[in-house]
PDB file of N, CA and C in Angstrom:
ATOM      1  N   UNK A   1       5.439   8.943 -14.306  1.00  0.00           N
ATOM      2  CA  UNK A   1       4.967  10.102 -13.574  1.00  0.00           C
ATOM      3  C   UNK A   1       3.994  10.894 -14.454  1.00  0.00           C
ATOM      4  N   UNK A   2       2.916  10.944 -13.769  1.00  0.00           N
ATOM      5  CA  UNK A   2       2.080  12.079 -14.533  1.00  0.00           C
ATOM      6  C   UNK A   2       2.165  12.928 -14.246  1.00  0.00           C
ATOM      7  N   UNK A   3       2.040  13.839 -15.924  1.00  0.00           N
ATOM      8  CA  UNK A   3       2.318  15.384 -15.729  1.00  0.00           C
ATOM      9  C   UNK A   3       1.072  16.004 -15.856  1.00  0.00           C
ATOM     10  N   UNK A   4       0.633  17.065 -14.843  1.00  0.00           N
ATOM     11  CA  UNK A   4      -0.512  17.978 -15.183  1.00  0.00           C
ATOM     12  C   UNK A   4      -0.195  19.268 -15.167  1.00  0.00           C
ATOM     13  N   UNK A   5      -1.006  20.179 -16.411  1.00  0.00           N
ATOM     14  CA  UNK A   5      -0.937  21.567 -16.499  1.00  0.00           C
ATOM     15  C   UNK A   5      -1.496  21.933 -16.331  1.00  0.00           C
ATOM     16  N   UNK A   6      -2.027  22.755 -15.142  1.00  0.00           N
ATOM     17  CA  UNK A   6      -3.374  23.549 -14.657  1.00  0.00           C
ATOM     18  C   UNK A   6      -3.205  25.236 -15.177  1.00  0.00           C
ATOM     19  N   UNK A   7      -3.952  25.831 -15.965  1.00  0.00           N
ATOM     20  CA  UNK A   7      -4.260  26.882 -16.277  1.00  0.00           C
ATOM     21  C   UNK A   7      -5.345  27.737 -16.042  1.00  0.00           C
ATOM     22  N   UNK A   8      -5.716  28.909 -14.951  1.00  0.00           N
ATOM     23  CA  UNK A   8      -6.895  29.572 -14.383  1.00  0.00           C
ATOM     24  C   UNK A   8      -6.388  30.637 -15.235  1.00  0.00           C
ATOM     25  N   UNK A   9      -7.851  31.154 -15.364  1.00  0.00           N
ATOM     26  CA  UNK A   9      -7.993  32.659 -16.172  1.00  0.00           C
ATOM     27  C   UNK A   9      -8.043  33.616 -14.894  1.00  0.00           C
ATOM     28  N   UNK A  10      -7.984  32.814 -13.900  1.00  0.00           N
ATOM     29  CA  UNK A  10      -7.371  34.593 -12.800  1.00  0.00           C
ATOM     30  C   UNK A  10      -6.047  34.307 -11.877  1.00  0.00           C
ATOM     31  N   UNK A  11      -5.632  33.390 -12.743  1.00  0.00           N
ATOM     32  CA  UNK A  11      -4.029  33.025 -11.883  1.00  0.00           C
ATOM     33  C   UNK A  11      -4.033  32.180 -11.175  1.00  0.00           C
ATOM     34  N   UNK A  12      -5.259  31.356 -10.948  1.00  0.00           N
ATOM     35  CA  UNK A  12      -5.393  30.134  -9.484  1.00  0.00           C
ATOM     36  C   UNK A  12      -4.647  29.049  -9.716  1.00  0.00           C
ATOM     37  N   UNK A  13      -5.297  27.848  -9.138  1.00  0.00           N
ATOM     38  CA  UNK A  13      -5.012  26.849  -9.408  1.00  0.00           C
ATOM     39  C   UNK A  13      -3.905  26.079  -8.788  1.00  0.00           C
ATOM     40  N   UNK A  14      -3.177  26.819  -7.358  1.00  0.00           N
ATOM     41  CA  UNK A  14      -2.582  26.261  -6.483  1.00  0.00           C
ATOM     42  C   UNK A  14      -3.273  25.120  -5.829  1.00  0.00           C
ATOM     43  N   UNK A  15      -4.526  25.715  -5.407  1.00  0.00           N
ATOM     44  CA  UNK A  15      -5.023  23.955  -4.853  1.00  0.00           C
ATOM     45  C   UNK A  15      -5.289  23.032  -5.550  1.00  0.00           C
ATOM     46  N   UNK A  16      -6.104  23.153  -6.673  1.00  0.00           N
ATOM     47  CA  UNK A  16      -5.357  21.802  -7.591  1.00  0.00           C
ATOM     48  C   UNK A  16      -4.173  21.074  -7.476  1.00  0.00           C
ATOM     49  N   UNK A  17      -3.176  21.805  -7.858  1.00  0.00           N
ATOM     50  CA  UNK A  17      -2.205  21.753  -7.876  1.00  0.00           C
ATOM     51  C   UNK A  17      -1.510  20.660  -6.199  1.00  0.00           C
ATOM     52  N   UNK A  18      -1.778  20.761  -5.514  1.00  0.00           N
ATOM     53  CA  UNK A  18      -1.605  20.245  -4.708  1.00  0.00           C
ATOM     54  C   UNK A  18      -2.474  19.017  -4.185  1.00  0.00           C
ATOM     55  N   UNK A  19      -3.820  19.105  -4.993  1.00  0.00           N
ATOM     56  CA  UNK A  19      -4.188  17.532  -4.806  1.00  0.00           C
ATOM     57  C   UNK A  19      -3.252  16.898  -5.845  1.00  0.00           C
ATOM     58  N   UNK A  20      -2.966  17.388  -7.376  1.00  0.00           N
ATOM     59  CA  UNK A  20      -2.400  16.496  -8.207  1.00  0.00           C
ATOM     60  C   UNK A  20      -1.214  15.785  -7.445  1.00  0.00           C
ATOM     61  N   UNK A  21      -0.328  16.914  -6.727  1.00  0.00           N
ATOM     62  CA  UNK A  21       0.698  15.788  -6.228  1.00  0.00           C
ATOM     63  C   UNK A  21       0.384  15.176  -4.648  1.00  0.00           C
ATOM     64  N   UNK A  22      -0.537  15.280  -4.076  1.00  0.00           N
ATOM     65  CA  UNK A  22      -1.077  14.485  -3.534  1.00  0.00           C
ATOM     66  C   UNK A  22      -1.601  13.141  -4.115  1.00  0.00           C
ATOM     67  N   UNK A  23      -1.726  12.898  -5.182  1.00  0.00           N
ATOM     68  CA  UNK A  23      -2.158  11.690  -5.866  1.00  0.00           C
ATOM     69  C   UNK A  23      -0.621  10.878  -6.255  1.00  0.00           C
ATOM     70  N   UNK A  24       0.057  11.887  -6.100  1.00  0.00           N
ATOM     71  CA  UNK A  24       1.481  11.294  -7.057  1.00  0.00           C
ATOM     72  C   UNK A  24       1.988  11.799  -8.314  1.00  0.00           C
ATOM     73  N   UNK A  25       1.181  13.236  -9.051  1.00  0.00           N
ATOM     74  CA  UNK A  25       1.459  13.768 -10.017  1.00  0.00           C
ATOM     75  C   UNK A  25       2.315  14.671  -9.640  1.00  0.00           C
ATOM     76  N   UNK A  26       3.168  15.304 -11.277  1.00  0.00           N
ATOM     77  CA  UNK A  26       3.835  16.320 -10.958  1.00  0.00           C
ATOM     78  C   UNK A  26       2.546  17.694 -11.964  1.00  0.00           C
ATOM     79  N   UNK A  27       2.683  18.698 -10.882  1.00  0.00           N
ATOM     80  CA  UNK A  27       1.642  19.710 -11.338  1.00  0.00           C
ATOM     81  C   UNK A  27       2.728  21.306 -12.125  1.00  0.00           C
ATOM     82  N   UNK A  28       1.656  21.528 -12.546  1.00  0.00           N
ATOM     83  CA  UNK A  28       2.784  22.585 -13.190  1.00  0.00           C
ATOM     84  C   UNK A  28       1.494  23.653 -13.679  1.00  0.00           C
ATOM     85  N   UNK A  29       1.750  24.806 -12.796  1.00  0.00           N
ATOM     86  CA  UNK A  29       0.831  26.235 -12.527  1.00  0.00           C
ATOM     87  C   UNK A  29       1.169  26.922 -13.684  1.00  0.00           C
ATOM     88  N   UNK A  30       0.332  27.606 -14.475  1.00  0.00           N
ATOM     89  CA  UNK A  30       0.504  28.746 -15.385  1.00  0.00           C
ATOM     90  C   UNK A  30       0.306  29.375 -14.990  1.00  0.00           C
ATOM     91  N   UNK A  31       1.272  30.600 -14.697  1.00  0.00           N
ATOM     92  CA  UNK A  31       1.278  32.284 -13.761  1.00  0.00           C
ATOM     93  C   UNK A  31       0.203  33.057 -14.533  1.00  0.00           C
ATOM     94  N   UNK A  32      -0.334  33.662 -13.955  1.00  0.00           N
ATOM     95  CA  UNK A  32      -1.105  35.152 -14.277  1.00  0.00           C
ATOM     96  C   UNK A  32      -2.112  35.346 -14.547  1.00  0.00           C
ATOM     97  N   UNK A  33      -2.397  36.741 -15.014  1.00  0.00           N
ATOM     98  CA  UNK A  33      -4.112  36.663 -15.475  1.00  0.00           C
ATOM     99  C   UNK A  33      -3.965  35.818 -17.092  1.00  0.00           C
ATOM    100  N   UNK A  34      -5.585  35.200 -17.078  1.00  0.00           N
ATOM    101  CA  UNK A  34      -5.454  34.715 -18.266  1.00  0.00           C
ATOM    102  C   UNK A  34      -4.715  33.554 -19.098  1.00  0.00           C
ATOM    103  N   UNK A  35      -4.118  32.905 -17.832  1.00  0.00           N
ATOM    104  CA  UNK A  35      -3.373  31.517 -18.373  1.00  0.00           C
ATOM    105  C   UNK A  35      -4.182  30.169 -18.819  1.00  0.00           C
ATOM    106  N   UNK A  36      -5.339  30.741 -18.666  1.00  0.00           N
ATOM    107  CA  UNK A  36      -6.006  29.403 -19.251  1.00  0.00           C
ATOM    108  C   UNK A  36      -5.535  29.141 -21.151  1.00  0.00           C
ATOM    109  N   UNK A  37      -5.766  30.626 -21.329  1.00  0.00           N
ATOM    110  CA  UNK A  37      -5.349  30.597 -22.698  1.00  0.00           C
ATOM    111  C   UNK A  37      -4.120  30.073 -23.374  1.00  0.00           C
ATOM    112  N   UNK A  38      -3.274  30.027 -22.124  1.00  0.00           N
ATOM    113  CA  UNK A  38      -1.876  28.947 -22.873  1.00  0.00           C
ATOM    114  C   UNK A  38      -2.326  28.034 -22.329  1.00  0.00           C
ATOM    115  N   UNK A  39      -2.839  27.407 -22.355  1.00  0.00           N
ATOM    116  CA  UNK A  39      -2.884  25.928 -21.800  1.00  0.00           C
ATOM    117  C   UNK A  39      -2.238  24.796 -22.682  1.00  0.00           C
ATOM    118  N   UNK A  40      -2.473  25.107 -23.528  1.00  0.00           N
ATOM    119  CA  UNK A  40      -2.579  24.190 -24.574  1.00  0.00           C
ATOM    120  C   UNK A  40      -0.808  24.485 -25.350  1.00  0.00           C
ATOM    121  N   UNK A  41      -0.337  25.637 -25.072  1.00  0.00           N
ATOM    122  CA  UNK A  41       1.305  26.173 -25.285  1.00  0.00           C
ATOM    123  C   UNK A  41       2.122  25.319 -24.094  1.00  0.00           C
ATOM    124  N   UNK A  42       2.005  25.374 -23.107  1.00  0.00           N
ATOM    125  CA  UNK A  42       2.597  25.051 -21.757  1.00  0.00           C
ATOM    126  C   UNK A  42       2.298  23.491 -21.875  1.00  0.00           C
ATOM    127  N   UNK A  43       1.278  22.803 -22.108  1.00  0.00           N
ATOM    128  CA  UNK A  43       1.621  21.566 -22.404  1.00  0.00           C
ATOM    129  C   UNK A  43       1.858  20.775 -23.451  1.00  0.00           C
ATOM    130  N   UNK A  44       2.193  21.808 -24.603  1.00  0.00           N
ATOM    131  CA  UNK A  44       2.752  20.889 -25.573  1.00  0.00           C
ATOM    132  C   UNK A  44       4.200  20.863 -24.769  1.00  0.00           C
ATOM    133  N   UNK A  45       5.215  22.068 -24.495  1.00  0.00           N
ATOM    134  CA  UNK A  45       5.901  22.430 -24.169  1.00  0.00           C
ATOM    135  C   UNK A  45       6.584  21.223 -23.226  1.00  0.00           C
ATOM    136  N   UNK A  46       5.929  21.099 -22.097  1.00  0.00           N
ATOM    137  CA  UNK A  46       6.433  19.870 -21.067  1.00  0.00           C
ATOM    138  C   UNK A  46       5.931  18.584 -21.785  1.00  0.00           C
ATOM    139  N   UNK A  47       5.493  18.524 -22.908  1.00  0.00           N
ATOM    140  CA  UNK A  47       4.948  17.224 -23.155  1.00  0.00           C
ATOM    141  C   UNK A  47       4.198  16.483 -21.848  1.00  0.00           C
ATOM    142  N   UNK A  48       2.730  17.364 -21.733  1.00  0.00           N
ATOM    143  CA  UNK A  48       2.123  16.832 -20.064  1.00  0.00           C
ATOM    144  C   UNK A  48       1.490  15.718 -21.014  1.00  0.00           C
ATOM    145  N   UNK A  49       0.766  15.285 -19.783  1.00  0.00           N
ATOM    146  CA  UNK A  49      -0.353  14.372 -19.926  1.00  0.00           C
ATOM    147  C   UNK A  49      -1.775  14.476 -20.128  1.00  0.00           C
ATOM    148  N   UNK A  50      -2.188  15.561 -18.973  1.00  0.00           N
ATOM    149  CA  UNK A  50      -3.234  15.904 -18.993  1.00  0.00           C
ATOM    150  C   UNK A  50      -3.252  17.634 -18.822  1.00  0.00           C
ATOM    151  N   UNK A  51      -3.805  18.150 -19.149  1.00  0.00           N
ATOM    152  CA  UNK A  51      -4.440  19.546 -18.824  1.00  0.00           C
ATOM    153  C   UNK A  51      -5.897  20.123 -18.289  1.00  0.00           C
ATOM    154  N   UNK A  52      -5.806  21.298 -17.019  1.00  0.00           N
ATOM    155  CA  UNK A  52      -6.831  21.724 -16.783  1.00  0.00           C
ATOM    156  C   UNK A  52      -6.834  22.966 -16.937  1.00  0.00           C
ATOM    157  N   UNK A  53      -8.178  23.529 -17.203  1.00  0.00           N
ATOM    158  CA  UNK A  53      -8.103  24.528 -17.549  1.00  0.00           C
ATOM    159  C   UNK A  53      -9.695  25.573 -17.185  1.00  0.00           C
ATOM    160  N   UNK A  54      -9.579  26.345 -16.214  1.00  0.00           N
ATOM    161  CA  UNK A  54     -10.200  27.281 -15.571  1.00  0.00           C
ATOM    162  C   UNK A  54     -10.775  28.244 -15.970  1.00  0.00           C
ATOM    163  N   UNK A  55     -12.086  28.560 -16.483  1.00  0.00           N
ATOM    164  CA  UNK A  55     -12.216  29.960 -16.723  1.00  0.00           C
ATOM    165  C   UNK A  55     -13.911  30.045 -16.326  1.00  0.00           C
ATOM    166  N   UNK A  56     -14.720  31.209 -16.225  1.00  0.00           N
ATOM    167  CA  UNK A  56     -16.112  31.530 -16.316  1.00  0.00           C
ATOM    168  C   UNK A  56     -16.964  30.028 -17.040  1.00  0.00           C
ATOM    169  N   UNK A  57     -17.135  30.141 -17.963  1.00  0.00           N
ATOM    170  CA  UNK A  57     -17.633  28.747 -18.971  1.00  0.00           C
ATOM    171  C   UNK A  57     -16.998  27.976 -19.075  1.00  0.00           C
ATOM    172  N   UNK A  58     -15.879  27.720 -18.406  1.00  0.00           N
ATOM    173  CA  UNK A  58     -15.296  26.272 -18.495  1.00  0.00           C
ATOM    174  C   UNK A  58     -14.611  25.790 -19.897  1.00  0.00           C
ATOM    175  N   UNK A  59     -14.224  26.958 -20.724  1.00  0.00           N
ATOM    176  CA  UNK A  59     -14.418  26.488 -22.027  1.00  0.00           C
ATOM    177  C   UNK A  59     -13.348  26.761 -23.037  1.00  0.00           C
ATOM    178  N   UNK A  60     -12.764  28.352 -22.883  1.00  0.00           N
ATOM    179  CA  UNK A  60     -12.057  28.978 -23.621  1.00  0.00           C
ATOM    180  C   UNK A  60     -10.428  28.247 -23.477  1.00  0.00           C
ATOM    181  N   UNK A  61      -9.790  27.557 -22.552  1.00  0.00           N
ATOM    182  CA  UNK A  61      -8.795  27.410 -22.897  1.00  0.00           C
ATOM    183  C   UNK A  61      -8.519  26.180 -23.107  1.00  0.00           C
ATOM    184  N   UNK A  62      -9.593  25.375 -23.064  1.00  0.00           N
ATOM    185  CA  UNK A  62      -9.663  23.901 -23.323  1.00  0.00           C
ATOM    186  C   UNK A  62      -9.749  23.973 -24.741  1.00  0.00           C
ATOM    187  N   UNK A  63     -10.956  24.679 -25.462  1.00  0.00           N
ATOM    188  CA  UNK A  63     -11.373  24.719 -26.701  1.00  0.00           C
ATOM    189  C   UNK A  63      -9.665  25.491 -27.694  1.00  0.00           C
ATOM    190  N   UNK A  64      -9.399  25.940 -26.906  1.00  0.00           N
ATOM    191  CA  UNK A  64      -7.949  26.962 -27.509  1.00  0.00           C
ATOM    192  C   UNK A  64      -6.908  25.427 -27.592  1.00  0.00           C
ATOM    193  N   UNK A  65      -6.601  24.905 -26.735  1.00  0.00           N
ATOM    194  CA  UNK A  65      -5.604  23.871 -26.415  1.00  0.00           C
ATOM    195  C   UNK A  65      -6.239  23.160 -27.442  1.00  0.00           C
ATOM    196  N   UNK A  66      -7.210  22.225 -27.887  1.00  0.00           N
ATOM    197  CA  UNK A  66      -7.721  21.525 -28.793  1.00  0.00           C
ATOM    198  C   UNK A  66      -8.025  21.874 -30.502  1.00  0.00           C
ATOM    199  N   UNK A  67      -7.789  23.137 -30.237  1.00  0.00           N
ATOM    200  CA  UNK A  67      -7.985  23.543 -31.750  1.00  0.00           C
ATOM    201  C   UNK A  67      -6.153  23.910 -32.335  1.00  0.00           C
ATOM    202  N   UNK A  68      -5.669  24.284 -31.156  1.00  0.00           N
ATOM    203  CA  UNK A  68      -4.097  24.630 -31.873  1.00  0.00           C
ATOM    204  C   UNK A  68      -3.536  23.555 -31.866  1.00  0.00           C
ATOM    205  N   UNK A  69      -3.415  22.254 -30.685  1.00  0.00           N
ATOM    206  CA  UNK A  69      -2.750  20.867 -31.015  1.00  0.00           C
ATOM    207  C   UNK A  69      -3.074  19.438 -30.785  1.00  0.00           C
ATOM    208  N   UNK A  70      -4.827  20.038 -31.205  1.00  0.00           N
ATOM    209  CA  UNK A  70      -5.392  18.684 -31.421  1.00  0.00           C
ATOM    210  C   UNK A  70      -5.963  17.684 -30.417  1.00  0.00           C
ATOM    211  N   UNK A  71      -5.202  18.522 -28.868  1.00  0.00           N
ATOM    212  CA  UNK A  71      -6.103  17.399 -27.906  1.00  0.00           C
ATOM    213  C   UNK A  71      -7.213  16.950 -27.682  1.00  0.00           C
ATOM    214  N   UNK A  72      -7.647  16.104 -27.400  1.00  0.00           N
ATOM    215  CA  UNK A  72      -9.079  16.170 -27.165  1.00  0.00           C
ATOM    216  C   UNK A  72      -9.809  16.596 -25.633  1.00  0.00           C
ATOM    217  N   UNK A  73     -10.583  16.818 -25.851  1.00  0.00           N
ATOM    218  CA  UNK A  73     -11.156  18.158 -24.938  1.00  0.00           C
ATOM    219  C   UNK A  73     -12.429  17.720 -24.634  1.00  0.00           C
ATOM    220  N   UNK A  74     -12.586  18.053 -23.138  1.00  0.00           N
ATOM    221  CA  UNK A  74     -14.502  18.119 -22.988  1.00  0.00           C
ATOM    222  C   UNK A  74     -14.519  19.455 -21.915  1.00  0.00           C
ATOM    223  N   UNK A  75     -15.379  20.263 -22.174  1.00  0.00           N
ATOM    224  CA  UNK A  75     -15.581  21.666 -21.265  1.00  0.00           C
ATOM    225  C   UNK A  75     -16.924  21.867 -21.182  1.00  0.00           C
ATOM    226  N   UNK A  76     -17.091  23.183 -20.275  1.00  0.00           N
ATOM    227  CA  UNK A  76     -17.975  23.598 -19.937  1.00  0.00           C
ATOM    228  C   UNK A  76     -18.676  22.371 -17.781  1.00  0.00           C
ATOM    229  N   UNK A  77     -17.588  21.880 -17.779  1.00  0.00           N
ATOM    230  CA  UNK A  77     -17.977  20.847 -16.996  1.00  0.00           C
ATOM    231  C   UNK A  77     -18.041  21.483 -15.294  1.00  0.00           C
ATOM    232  N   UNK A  78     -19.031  21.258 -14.893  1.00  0.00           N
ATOM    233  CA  UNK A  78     -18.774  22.200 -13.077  1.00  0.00           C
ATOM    234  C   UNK A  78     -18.807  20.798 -11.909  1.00  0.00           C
ATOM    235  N   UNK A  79     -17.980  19.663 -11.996  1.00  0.00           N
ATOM    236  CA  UNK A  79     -18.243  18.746 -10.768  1.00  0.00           C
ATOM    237  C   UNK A  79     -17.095  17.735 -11.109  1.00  0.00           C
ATOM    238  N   UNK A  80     -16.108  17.290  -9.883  1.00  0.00           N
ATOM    239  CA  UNK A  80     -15.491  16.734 -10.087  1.00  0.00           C
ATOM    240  C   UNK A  80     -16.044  15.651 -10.616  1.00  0.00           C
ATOM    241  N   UNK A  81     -17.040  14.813 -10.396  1.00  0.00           N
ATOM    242  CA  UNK A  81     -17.368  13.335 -11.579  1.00  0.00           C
ATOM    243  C   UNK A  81     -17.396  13.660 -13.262  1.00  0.00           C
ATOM    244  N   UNK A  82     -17.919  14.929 -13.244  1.00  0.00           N
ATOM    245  CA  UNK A  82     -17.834  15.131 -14.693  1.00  0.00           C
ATOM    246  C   UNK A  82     -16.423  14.672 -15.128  1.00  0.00           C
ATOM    247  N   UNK A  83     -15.347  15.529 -14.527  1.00  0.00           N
ATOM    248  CA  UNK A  83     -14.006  15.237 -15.003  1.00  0.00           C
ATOM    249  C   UNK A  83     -13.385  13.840 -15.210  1.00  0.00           C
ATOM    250  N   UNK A  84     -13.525  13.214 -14.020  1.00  0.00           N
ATOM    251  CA  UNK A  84     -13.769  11.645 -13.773  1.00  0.00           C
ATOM    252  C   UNK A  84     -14.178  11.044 -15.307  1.00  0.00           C
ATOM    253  N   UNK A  85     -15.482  11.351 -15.438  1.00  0.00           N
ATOM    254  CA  UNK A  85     -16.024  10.443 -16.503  1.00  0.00           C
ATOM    255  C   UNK A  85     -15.424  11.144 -18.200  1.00  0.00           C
ATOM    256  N   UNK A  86     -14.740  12.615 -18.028  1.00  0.00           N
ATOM    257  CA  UNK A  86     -14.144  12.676 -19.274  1.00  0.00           C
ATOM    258  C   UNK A  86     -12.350  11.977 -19.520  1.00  0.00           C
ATOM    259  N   UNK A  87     -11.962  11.787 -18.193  1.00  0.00           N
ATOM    260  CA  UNK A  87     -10.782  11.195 -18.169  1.00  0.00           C
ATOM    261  C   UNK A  87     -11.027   9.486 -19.355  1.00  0.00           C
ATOM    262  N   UNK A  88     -12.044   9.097 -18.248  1.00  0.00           N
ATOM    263  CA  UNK A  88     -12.451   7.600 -18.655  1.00  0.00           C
ATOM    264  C   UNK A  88     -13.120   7.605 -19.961  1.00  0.00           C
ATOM    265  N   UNK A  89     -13.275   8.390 -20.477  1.00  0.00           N
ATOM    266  CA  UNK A  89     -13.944   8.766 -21.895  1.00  0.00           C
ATOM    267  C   UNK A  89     -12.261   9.265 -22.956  1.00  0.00           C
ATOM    268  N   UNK A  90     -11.309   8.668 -22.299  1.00  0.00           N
ATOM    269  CA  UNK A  90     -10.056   9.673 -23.137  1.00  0.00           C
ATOM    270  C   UNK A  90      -9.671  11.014 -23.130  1.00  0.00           C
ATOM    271  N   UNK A  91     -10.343  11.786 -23.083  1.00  0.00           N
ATOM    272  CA  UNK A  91     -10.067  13.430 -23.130  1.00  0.00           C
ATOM    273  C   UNK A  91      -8.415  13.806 -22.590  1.00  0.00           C
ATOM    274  N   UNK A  92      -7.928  14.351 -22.977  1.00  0.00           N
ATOM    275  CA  UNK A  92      -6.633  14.865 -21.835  1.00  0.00           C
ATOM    276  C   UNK A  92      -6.656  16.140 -21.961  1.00  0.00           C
ATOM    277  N   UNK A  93      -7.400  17.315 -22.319  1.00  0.00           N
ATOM    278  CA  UNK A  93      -7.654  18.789 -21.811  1.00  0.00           C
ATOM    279  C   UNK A  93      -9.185  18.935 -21.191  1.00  0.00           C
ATOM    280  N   UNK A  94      -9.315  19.367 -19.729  1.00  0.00           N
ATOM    281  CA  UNK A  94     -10.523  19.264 -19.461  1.00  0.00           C
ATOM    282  C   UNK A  94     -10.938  20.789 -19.109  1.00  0.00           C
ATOM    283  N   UNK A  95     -12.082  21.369 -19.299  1.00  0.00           N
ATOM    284  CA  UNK A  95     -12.496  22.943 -19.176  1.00  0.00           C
ATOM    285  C   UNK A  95     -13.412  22.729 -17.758  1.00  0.00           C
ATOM    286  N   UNK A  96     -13.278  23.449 -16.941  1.00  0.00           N
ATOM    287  CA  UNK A  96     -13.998  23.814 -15.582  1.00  0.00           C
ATOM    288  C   UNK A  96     -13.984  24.946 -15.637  1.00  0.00           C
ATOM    289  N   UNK A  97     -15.511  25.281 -14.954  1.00  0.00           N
ATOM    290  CA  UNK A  97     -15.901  26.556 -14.555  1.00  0.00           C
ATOM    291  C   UNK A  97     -14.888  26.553 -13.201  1.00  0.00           C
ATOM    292  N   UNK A  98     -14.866  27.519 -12.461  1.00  0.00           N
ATOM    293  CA  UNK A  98     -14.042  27.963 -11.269  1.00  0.00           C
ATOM    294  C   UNK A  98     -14.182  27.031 -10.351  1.00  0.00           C
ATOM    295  N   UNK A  99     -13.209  26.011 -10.506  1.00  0.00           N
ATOM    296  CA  UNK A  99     -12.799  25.077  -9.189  1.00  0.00           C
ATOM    297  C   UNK A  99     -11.187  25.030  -8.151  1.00  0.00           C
ATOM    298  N   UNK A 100     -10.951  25.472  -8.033  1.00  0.00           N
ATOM    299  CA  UNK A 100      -9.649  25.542  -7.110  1.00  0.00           C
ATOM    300  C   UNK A 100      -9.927  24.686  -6.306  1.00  0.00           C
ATOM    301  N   UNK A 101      -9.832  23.849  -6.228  1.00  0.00           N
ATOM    302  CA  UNK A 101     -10.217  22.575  -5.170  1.00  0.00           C
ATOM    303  C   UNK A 101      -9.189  21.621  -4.995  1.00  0.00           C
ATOM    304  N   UNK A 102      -8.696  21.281  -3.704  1.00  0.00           N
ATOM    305  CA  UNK A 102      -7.204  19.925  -4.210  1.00  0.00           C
ATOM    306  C   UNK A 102      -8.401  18.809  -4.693  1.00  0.00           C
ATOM    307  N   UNK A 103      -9.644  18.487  -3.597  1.00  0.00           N
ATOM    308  CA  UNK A 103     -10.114  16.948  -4.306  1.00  0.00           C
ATOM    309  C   UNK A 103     -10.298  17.301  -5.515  1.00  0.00           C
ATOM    310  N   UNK A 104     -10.445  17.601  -6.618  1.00  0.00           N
ATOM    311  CA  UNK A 104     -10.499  18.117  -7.845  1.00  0.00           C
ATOM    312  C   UNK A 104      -9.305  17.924  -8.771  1.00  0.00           C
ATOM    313  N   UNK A 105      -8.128  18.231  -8.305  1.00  0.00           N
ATOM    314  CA  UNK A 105      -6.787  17.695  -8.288  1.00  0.00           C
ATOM    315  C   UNK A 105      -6.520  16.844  -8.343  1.00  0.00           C
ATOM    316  N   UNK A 106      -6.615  15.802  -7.051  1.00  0.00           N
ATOM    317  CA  UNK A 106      -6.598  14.509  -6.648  1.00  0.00           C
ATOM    318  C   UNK A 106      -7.591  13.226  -7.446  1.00  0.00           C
ATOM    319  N   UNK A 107      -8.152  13.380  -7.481  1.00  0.00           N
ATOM    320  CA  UNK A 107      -9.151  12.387  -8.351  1.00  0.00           C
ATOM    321  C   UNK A 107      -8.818  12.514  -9.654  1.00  0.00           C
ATOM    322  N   UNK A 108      -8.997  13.829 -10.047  1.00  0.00           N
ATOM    323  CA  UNK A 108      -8.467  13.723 -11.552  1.00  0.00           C
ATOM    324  C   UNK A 108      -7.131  12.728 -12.117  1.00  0.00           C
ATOM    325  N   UNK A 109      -6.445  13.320 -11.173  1.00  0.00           N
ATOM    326  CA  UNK A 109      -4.867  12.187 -11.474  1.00  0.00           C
ATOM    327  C   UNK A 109      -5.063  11.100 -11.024  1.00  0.00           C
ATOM    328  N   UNK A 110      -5.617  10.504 -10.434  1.00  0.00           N
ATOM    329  CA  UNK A 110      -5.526   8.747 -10.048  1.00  0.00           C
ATOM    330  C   UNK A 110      -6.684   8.277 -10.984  1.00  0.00           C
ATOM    331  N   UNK A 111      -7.527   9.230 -11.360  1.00  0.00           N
ATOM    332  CA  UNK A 111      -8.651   8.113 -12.178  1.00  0.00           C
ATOM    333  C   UNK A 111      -7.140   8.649 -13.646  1.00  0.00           C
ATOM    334  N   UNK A 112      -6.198   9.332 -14.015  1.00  0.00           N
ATOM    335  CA  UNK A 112      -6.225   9.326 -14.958  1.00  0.00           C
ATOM    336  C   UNK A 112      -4.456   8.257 -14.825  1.00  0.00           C
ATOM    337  N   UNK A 113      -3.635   7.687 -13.528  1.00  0.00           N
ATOM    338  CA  UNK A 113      -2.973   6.992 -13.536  1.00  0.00           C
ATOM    339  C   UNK A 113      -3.600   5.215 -13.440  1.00  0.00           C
ATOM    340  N   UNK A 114      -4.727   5.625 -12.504  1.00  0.00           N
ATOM    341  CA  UNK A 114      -5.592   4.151 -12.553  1.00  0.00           C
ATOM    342  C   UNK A 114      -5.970   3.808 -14.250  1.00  0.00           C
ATOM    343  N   UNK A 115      -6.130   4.430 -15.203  1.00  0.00           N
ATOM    344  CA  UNK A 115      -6.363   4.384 -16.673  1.00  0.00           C
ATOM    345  C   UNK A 115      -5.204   3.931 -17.624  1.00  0.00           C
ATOM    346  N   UNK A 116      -4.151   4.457 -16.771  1.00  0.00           N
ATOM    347  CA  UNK A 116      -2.597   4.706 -17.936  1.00  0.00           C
ATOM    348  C   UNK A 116      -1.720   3.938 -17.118  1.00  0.00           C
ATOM    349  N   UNK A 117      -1.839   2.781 -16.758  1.00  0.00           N
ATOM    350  CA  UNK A 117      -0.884   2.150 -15.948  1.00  0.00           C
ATOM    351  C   UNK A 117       0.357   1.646 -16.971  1.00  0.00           C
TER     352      UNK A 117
END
């Protein structure tokens, strides 16, 4: 089962959240303002798989998650193929500008279970 941690810097990230388990993932929301910034706390924590992470530049809580435990990270990204092609590139923390989107959700986790079989 894949685990995903979605983290928005204004509390979102329910529709994500609901493509991930539309794909077959289990999703797991960080409450509040500013949760992008744990991103990288919350999934060491569940031991996820992958992490997303929401803010203005796409950047701050991916770059936070990768510098405190090392994941590797690609941000600043605004289109679900981007994500796509950082999955398939390895990454498991990805930075988006403001997407609340389930297909966004959904693709992410099957290109990243189609990878990790």
């Amino acid at each position: 089962m894949v685990k995903v941690v979605i983290a928005d810097r204004m509390g979102k990230g329910q529709n994500v959240a609901k493509g991930v388990e539309q794909a077959g993932g289990v999703a797991i929301v960080v409450p509040g303002m500013g949760a992008d910034m744990k991103l990288g706390d919350v999934m060491n924590q569940e031991n996820a798989d992958l992490g997303i992470s929401f803010c203005g530049s796409g950047g701050a809580g991916a770059l936070t998650a990768a510098t405190k435990y090392g994941y590797s990270e690609r941000h600043g990204m605004r289109s679900i193929e981007e994500g796509v092609t950082a999955i398939k590139d390895g990454k498991k923390v990805l930075g988006f500008g403001f997407m609340d989107q389930e297909e966004l959700g959904k693709r992410l986790t099957e290109e990243f279970m189609k990878l990790n079989k």
